[in-house]
Protein backbone atom coordinates (compact mmCIF):
# COMPACT_ATOMS: atom_id res chain seq x y z
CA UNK A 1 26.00 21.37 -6.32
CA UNK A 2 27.11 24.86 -5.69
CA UNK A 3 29.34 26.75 -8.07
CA UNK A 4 33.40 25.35 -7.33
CA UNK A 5 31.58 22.41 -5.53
CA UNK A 6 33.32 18.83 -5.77
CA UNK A 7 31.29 16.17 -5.64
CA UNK A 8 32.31 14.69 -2.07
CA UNK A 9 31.98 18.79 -0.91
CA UNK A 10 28.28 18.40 -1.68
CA UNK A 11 27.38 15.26 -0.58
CA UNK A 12 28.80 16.25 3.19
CA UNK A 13 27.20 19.25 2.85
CA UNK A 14 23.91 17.87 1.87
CA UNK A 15 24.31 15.38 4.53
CA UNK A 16 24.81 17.89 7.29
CA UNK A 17 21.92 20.05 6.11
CA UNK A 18 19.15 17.33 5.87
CA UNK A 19 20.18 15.81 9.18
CA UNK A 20 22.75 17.28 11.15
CA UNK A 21 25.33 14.68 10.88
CA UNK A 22 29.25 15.37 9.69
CA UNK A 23 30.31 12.91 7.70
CA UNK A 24 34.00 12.67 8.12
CA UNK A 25 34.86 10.08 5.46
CA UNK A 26 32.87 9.00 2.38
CA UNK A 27 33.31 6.04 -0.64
CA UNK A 28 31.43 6.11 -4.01
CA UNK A 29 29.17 2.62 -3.92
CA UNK A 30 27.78 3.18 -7.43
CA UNK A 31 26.41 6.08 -9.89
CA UNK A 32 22.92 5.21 -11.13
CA UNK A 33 21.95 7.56 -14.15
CA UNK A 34 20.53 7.66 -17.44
CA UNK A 35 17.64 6.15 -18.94
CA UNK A 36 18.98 2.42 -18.40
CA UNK A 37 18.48 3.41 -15.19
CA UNK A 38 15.02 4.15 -14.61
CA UNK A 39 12.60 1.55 -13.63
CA UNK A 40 8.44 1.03 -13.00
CA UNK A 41 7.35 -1.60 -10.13
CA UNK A 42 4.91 -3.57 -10.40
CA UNK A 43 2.48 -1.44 -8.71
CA UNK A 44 3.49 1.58 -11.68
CA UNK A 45 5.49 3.44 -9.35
């Protein structure tokens, strides 16, 4: 996030940068954070 940044500012702007696509219209699916959150597969990745 830049400085003044919402969050749906940055995500379209990330978007755009990494592939070139606008993204008119976005909706928040989920927020995954924390150390609940983190998880090792059975390979140990």
């Amino acid at each position: 996030m830049e400085i003044g940044e919402t969050f749906e500012e940055t995500a379209k702007r990330e978007v755009l940068e990494e592939t070139g696509l606008q993204v008119k219209e976005i909706q928040l699916f989920g927020i995954y954070s924390g150390e609940t959150c983190f998880v090792t597969y059975p390979n140990g990745d």
